[in-house]
Protein backbone atom coordinates (compact mmCIF):
# COMPACT_ATOMS: atom_id res chain seq x y z
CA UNK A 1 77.71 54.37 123.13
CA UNK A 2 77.98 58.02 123.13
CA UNK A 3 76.00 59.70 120.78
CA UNK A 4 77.56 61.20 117.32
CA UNK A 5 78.16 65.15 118.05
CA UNK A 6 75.66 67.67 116.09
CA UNK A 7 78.57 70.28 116.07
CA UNK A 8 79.29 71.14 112.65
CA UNK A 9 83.26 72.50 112.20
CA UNK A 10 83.87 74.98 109.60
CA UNK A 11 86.56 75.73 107.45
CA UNK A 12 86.50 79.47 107.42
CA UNK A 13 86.44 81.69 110.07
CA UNK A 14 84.68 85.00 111.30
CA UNK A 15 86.15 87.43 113.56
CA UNK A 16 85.49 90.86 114.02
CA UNK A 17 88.21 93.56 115.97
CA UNK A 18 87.08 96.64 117.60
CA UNK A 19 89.30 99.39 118.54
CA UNK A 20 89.21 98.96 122.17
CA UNK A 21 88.04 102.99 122.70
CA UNK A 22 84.85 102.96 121.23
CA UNK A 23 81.61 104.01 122.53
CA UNK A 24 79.20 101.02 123.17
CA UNK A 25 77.24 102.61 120.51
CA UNK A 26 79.93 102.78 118.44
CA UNK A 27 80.85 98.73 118.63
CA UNK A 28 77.53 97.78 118.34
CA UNK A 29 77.29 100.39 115.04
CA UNK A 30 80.29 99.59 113.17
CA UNK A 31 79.89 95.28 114.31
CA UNK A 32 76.06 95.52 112.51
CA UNK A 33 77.76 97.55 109.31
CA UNK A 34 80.70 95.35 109.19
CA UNK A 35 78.69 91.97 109.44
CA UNK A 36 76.55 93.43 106.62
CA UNK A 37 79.34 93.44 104.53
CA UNK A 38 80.65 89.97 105.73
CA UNK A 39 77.26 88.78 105.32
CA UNK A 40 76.89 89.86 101.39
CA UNK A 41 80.31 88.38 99.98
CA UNK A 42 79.26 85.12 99.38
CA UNK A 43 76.43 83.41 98.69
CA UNK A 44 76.99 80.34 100.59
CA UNK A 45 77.46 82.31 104.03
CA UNK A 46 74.00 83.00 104.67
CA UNK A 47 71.53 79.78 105.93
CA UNK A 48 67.62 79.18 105.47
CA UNK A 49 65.03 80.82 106.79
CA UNK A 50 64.22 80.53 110.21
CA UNK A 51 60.52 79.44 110.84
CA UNK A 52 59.16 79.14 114.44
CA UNK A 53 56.15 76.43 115.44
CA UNK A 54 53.33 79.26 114.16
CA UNK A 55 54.43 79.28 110.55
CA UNK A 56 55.42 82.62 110.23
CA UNK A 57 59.03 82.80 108.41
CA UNK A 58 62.15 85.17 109.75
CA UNK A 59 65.17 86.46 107.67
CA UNK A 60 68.06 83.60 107.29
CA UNK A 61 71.65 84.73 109.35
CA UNK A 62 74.79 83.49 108.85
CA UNK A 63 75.95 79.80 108.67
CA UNK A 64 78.61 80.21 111.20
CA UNK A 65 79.71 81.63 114.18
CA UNK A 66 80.99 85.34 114.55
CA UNK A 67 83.54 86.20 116.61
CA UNK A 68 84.15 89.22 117.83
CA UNK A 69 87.18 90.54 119.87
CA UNK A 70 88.66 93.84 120.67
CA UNK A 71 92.51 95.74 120.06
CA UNK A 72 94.02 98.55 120.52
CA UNK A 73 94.97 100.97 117.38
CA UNK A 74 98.51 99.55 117.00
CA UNK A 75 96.93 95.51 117.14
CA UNK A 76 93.98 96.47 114.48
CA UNK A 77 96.18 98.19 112.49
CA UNK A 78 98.19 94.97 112.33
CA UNK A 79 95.24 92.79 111.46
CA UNK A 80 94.21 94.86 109.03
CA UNK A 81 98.10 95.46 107.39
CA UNK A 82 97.86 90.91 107.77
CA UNK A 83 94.14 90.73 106.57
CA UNK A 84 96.16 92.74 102.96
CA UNK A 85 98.81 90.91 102.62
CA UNK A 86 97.07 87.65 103.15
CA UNK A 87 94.25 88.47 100.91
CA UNK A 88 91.52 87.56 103.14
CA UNK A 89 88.07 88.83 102.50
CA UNK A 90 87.74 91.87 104.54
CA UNK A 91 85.76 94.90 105.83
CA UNK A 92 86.67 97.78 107.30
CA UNK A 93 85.27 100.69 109.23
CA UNK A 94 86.96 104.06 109.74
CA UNK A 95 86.12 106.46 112.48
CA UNK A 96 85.36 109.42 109.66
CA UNK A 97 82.37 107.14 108.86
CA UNK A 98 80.39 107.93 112.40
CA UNK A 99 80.20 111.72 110.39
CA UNK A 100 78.64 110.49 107.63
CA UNK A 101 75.03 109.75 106.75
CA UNK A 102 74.80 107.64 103.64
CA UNK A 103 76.15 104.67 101.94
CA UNK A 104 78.01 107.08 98.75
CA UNK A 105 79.23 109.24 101.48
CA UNK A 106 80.73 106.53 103.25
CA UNK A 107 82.69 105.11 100.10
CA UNK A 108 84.12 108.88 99.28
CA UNK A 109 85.18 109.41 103.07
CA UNK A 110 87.03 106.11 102.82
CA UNK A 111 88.37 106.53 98.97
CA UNK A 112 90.16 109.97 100.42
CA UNK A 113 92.45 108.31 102.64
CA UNK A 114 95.51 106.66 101.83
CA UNK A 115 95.46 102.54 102.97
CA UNK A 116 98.15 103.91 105.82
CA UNK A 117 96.81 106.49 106.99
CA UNK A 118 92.88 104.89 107.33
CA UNK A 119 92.02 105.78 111.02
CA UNK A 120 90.02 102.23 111.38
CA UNK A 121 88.14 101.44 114.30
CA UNK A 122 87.20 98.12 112.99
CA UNK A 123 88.00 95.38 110.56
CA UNK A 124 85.97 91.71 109.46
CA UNK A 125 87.53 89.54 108.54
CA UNK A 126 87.09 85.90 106.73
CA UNK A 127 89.19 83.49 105.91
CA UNK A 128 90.87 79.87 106.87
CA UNK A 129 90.65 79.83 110.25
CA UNK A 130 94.41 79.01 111.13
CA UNK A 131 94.94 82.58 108.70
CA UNK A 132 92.52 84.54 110.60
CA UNK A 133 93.57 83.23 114.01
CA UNK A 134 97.43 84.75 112.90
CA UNK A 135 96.32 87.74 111.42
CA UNK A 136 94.23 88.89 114.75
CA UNK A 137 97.01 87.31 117.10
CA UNK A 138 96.78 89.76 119.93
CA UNK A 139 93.31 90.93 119.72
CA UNK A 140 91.27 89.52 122.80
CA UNK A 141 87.76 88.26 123.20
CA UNK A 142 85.25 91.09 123.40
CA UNK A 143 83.84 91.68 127.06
């Protein structure tokens, strides 16, 4: 008898979309700030401790699985138009926040842009995962 499988399905989904032009510094910069965000907008999205065979205690991560996948500008402006209208929880990163060096001068560099004319490099989104899958349909898998 085959043994019952460990792997736990969830409901929700994770996916982040990078502009496909971006620095490696870049993706790795904006994924880290955009998971943050992810990370922080609900409680029950962030596991236990980790503790390894010494005793000593790590941060806890996330419960589930982050994808991440890449677009061009026309694709993640789509998701991100979708993520709206679909009211999925969502984070976003524009490109006029690589100029900027805080958290309050991040918010005012986004605030001054219209929603249409945000020049996003990235977006996180979370959501039922059949709603996410649509609303990123044509981003790919990141490389």
């Amino acid at each position: 008898m085959p043994e019952p499988s460990t792997e736990i399905r969830f409901d929700t989904k994770v996916a982040v979309v990078l502009r496909d032009d971006l620095l490696p510094w870049q993706e790795l910069n904006v994924t880290a700030f955009l998971m943050s965000a992810i990370a922080t907008s609900a409680a029950d999205l962030v596991g236990h401790p980790y503790e390894d065979a010494d005793g000593r205690t790590y941060l806890p991560m996330l419960r589930q699985p982050v994808l991440v996948f890449s677009a061009d500008t026309v694709t993640l402006s789509g998701a991100h138009r979708k993520g709206l209208e679909r009211d999925l929880a969502m984070a976003i990163y524009t490109r006029d926040l690589f100029t900027t060096g805080h958290d309050a001068a991040n918010r005012a560099a986004v605030r001054a842009v219209a929603t249409a004319d945000l020049d996003l490099v990235g977006v996180a989104l979370r959501g039922p995962r059949n709603v996410v899958d649509r609303t990123i349909k044509g981003a790919r898998m990141h490389e």
